[in-house]
PDB file of N, CA and C in Angstrom:
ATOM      1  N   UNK A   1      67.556 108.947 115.806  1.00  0.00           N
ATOM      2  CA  UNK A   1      68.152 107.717 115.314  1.00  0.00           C
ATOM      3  C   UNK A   1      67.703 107.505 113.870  1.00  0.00           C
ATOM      4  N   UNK A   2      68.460 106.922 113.075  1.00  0.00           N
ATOM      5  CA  UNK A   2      68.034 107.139 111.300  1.00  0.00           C
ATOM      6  C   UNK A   2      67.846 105.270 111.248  1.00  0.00           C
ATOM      7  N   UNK A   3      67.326 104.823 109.841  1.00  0.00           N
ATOM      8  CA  UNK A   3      67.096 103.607 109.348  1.00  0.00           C
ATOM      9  C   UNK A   3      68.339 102.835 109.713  1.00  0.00           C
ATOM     10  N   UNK A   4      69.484 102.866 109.615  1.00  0.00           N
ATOM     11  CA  UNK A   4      70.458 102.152 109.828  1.00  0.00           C
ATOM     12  C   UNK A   4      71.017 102.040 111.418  1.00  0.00           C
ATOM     13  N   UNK A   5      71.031 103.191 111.924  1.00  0.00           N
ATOM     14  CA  UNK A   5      71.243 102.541 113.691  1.00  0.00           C
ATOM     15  C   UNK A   5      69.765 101.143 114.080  1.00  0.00           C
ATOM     16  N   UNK A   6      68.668 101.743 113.488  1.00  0.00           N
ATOM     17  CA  UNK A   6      67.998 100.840 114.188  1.00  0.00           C
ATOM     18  C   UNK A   6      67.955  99.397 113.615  1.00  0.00           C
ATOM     19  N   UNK A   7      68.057  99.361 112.155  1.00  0.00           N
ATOM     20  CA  UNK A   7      68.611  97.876 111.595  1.00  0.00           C
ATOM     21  C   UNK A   7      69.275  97.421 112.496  1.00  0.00           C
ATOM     22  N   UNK A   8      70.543  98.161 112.657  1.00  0.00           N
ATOM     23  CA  UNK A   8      71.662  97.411 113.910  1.00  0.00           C
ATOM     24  C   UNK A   8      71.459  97.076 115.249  1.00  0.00           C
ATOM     25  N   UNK A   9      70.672  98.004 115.691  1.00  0.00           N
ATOM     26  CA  UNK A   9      70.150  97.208 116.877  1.00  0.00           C
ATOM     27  C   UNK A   9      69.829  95.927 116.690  1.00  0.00           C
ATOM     28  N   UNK A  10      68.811  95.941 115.845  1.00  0.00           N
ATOM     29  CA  UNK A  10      67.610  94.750 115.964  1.00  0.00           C
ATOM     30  C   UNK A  10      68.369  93.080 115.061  1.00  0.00           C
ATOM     31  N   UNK A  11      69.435  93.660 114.900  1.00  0.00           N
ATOM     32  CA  UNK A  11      69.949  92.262 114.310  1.00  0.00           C
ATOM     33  C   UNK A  11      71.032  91.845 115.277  1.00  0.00           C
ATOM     34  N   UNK A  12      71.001  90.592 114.630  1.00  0.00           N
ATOM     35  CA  UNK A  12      72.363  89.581 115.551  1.00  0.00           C
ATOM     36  C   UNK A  12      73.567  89.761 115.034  1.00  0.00           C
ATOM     37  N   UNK A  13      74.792  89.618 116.212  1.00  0.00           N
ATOM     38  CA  UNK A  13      75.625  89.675 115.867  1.00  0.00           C
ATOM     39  C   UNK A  13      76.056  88.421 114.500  1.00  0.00           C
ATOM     40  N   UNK A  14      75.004  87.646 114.821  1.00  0.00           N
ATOM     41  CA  UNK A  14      75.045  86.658 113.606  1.00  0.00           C
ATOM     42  C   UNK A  14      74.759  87.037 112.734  1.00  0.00           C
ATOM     43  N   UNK A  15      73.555  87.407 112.612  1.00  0.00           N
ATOM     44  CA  UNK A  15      73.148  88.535 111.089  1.00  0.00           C
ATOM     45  C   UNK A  15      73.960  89.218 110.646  1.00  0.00           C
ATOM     46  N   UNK A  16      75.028  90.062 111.392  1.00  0.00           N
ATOM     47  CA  UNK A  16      76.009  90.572 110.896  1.00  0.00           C
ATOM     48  C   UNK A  16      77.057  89.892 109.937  1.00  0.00           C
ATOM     49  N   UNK A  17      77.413  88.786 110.790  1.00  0.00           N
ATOM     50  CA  UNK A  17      78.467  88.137 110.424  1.00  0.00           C
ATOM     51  C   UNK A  17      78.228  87.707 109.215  1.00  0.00           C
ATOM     52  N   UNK A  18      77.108  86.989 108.523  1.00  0.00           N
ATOM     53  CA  UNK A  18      76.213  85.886 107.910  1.00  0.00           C
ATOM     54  C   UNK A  18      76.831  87.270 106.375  1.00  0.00           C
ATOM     55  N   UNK A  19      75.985  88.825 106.942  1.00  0.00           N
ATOM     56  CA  UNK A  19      75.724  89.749 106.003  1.00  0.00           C
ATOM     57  C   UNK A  19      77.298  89.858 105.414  1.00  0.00           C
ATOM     58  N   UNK A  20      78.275  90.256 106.094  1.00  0.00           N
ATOM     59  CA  UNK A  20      79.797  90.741 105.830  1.00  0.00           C
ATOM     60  C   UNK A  20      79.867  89.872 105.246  1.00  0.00           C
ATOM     61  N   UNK A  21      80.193  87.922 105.456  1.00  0.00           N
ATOM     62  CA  UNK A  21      80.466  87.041 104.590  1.00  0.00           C
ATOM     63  C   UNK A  21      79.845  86.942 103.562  1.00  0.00           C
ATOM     64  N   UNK A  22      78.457  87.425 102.833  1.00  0.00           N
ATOM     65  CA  UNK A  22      77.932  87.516 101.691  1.00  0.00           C
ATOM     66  C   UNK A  22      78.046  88.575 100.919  1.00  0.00           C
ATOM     67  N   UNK A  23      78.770  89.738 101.747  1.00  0.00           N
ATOM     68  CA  UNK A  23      79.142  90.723 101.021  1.00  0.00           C
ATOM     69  C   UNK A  23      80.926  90.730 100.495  1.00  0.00           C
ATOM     70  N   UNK A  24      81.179  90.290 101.249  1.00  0.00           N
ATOM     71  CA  UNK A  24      82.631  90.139 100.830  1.00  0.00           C
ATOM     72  C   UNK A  24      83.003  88.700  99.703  1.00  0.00           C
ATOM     73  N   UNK A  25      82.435  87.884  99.997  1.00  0.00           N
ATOM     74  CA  UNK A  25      82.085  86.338  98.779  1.00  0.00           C
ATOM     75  C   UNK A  25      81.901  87.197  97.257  1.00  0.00           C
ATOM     76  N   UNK A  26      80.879  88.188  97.523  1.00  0.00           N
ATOM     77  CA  UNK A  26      80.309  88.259  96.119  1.00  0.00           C
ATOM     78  C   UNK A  26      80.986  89.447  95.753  1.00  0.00           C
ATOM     79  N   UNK A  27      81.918  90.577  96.441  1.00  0.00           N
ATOM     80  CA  UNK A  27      83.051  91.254  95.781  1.00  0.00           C
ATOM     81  C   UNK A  27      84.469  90.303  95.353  1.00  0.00           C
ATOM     82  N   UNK A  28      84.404  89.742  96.293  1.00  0.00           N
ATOM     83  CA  UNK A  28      85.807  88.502  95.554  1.00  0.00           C
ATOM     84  C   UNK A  28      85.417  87.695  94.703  1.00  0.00           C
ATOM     85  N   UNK A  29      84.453  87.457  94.113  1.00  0.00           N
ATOM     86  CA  UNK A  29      83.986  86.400  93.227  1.00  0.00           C
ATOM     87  C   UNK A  29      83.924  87.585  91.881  1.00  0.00           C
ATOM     88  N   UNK A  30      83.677  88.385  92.056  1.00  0.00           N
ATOM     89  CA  UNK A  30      83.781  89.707  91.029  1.00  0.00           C
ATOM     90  C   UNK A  30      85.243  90.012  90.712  1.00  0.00           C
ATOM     91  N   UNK A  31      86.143  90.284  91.513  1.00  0.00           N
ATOM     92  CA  UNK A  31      86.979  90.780  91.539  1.00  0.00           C
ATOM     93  C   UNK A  31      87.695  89.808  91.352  1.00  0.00           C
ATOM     94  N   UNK A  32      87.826  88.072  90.914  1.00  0.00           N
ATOM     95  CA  UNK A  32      88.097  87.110  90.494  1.00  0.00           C
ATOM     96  C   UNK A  32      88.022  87.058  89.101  1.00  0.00           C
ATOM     97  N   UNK A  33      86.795  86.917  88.632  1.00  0.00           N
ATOM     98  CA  UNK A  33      86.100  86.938  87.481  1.00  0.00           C
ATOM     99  C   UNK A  33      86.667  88.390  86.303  1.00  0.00           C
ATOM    100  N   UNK A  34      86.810  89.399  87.005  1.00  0.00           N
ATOM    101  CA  UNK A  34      87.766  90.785  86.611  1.00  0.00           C
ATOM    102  C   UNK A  34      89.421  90.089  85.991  1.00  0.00           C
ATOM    103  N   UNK A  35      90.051  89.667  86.942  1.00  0.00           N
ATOM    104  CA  UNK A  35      91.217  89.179  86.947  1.00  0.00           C
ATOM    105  C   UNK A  35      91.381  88.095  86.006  1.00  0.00           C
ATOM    106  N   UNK A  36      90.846  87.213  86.166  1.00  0.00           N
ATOM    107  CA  UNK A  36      90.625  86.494  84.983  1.00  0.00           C
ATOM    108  C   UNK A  36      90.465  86.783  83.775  1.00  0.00           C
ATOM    109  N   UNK A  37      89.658  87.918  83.351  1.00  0.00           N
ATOM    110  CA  UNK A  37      89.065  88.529  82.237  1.00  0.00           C
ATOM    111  C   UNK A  37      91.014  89.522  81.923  1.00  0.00           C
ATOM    112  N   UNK A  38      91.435  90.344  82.823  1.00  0.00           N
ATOM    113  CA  UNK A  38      92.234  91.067  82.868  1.00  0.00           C
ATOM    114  C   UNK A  38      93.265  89.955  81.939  1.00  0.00           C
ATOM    115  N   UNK A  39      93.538  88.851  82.511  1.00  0.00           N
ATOM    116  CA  UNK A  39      94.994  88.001  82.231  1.00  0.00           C
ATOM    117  C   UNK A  39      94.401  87.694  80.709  1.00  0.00           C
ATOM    118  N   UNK A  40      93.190  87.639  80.705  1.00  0.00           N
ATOM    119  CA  UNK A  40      93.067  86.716  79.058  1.00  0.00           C
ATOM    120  C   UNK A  40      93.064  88.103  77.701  1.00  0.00           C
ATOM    121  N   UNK A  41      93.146  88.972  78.646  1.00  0.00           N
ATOM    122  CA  UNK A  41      93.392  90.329  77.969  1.00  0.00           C
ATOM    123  C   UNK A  41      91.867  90.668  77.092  1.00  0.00           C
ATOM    124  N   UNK A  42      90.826  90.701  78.034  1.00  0.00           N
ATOM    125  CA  UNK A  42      88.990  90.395  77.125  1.00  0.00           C
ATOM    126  C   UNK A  42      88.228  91.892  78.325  1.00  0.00           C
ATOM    127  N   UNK A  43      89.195  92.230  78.859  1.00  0.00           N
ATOM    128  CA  UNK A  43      88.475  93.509  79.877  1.00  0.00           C
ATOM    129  C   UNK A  43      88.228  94.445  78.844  1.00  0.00           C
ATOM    130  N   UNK A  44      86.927  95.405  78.814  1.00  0.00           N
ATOM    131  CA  UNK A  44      86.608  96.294  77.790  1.00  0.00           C
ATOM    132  C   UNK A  44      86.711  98.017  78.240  1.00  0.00           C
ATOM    133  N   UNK A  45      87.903  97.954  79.715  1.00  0.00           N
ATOM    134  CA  UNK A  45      88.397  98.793  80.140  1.00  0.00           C
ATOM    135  C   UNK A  45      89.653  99.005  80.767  1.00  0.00           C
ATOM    136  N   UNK A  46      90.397  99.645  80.802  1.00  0.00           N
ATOM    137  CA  UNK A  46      91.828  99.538  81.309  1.00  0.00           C
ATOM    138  C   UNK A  46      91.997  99.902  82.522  1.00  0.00           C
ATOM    139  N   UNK A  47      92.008  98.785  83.789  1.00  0.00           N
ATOM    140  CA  UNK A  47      92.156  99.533  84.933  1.00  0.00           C
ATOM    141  C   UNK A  47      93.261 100.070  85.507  1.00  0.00           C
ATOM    142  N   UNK A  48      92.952 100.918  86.211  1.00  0.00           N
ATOM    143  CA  UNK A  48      94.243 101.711  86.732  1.00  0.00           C
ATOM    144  C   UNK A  48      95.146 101.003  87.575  1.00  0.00           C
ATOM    145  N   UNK A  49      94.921  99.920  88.578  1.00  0.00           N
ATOM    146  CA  UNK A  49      96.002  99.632  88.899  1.00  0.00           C
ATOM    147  C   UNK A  49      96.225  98.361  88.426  1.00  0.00           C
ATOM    148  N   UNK A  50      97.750  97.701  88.646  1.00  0.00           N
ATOM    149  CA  UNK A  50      98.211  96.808  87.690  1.00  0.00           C
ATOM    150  C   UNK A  50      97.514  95.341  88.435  1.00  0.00           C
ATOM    151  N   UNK A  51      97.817  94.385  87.835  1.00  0.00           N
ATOM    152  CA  UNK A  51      97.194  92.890  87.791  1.00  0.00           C
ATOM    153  C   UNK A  51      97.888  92.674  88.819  1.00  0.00           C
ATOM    154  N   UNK A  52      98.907  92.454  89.131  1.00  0.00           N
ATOM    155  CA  UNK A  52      99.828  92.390  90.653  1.00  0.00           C
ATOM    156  C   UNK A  52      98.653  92.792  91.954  1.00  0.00           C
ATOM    157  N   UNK A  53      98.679  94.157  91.593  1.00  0.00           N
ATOM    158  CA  UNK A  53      97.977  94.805  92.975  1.00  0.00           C
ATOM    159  C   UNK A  53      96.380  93.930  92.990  1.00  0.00           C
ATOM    160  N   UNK A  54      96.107  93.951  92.121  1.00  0.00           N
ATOM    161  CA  UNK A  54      94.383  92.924  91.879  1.00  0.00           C
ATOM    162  C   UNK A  54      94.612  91.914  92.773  1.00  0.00           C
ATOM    163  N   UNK A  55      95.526  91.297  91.768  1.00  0.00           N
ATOM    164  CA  UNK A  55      95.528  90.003  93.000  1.00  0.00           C
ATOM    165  C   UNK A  55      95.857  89.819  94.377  1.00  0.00           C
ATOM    166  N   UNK A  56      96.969  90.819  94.635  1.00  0.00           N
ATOM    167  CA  UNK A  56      97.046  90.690  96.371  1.00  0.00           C
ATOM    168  C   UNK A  56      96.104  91.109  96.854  1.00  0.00           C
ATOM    169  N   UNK A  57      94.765  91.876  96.320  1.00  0.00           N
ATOM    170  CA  UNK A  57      93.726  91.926  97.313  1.00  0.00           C
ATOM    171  C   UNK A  57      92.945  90.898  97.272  1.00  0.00           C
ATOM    172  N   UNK A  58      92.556  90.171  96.193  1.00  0.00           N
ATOM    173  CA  UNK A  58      91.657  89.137  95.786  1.00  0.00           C
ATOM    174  C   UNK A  58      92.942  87.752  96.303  1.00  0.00           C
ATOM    175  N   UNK A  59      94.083  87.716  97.049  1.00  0.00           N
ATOM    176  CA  UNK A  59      94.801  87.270  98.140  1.00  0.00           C
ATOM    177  C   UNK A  59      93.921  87.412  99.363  1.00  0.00           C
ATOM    178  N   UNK A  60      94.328  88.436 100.052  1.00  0.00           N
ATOM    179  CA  UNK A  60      93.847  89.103 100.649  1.00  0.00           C
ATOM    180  C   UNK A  60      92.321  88.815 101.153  1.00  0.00           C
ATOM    181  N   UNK A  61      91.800  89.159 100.422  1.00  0.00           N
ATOM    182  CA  UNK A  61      90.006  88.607 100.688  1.00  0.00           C
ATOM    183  C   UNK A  61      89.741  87.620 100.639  1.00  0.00           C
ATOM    184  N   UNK A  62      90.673  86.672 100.110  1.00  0.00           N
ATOM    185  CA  UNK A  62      90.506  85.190 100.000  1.00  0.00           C
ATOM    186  C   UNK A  62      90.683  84.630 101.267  1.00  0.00           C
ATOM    187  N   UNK A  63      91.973  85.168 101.707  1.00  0.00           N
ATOM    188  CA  UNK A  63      92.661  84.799 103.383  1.00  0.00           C
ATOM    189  C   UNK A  63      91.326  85.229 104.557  1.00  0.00           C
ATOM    190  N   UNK A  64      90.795  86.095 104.314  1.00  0.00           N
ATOM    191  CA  UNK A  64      89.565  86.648 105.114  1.00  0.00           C
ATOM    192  C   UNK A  64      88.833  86.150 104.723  1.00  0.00           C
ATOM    193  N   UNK A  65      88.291  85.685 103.790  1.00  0.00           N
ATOM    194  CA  UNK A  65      86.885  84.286 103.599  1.00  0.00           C
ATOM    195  C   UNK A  65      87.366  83.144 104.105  1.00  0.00           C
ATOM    196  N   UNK A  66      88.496  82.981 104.336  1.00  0.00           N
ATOM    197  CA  UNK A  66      88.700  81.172 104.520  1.00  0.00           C
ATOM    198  C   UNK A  66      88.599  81.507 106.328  1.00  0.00           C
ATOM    199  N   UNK A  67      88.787  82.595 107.319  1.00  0.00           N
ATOM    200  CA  UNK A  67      88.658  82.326 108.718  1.00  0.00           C
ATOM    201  C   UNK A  67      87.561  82.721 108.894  1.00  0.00           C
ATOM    202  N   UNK A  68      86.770  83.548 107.983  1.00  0.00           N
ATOM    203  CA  UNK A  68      85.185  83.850 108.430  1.00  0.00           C
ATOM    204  C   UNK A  68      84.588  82.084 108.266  1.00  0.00           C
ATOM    205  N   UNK A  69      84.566  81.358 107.407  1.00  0.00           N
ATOM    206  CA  UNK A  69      84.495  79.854 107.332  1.00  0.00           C
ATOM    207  C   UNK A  69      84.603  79.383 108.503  1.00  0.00           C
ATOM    208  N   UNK A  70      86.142  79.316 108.377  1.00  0.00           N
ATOM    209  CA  UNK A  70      86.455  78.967 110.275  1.00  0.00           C
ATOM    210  C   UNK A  70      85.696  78.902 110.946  1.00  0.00           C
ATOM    211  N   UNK A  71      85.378  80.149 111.376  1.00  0.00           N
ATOM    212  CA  UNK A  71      84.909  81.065 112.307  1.00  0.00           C
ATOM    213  C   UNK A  71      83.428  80.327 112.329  1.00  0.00           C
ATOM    214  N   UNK A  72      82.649  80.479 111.377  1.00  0.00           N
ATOM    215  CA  UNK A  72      81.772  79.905 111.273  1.00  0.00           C
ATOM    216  C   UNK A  72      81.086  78.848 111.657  1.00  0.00           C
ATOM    217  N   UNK A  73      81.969  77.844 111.460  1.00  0.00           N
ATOM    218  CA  UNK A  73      82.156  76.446 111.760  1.00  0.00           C
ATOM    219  C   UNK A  73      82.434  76.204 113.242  1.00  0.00           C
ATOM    220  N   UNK A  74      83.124  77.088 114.173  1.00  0.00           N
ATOM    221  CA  UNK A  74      83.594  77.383 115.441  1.00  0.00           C
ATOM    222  C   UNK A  74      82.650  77.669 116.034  1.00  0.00           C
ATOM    223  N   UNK A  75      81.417  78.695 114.930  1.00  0.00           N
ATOM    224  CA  UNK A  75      80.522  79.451 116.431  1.00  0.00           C
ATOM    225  C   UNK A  75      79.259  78.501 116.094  1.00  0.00           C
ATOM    226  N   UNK A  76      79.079  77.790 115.272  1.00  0.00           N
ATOM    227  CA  UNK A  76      78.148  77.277 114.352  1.00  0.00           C
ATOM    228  C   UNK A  76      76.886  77.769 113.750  1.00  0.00           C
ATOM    229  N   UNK A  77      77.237  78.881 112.994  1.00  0.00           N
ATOM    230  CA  UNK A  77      76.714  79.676 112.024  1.00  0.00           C
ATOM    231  C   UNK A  77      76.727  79.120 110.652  1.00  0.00           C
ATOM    232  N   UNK A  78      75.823  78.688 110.250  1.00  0.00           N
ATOM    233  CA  UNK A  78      75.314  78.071 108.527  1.00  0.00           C
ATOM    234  C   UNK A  78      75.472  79.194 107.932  1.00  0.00           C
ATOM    235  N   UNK A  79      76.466  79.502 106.691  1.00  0.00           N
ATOM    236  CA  UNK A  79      76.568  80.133 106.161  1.00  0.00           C
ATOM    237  C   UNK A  79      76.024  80.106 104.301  1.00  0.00           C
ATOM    238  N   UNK A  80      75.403  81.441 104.316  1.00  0.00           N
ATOM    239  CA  UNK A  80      74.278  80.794 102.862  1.00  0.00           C
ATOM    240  C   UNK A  80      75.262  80.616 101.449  1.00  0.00           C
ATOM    241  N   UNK A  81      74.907  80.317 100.694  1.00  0.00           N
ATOM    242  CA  UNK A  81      75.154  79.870  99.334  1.00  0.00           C
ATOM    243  C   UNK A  81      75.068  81.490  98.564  1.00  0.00           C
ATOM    244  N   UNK A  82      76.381  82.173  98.208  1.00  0.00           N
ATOM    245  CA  UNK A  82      75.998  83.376  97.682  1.00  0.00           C
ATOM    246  C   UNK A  82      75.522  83.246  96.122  1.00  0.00           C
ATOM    247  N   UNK A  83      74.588  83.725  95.563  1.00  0.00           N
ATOM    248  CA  UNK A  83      74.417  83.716  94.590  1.00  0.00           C
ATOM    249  C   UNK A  83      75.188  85.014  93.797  1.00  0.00           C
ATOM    250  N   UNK A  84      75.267  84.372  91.961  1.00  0.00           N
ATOM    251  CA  UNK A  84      75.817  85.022  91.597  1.00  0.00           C
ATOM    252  C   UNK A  84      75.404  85.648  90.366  1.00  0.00           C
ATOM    253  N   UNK A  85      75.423  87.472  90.396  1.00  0.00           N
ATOM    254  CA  UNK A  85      74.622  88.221  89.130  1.00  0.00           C
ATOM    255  C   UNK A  85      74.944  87.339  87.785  1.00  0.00           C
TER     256      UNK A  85
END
């Protein structure tokens, strides 16, 4: 068994949940902040796919943060305050 099966054991399915919602918050809050930068035309790289496709995922992940919330609120899981780099 390696470092990561046994992490998983030993945590809660809450820990899980708690972890995914702080990992996914702080790629959409990036990938916000990108888009933004993209429209004001201040990105200091040209990404490959177009501003369209950006946003339907940062759609997308948005629609999946608002039922992990839900969800949250349903199972009553306090969900933390993500901080941001």
């Amino acid at each position: 068994m390696n470092n990561i099966d046994e992490i998983e054991m030993n945590e809660t399915w809450q820990d899980r949940f708690i972890q995914e919602y702080a990992y996914v918050k702080t790629k959409y809050e990036k990938l916000h902040r990108m888009i933004v930068k993209y429209e004001a035309d201040a990105l200091d790289f040209k990404p490959n796919c177009s501003l369209e496709l950006l946003k339907r995922q940062a759609a997308a992940m948005g629609t999946y943060l608002y039922i992990l919330e839900i969800r949250s609120e349903i199972e009553g899981i306090e969900l933390p305050e993500v901080k941001h780099e």
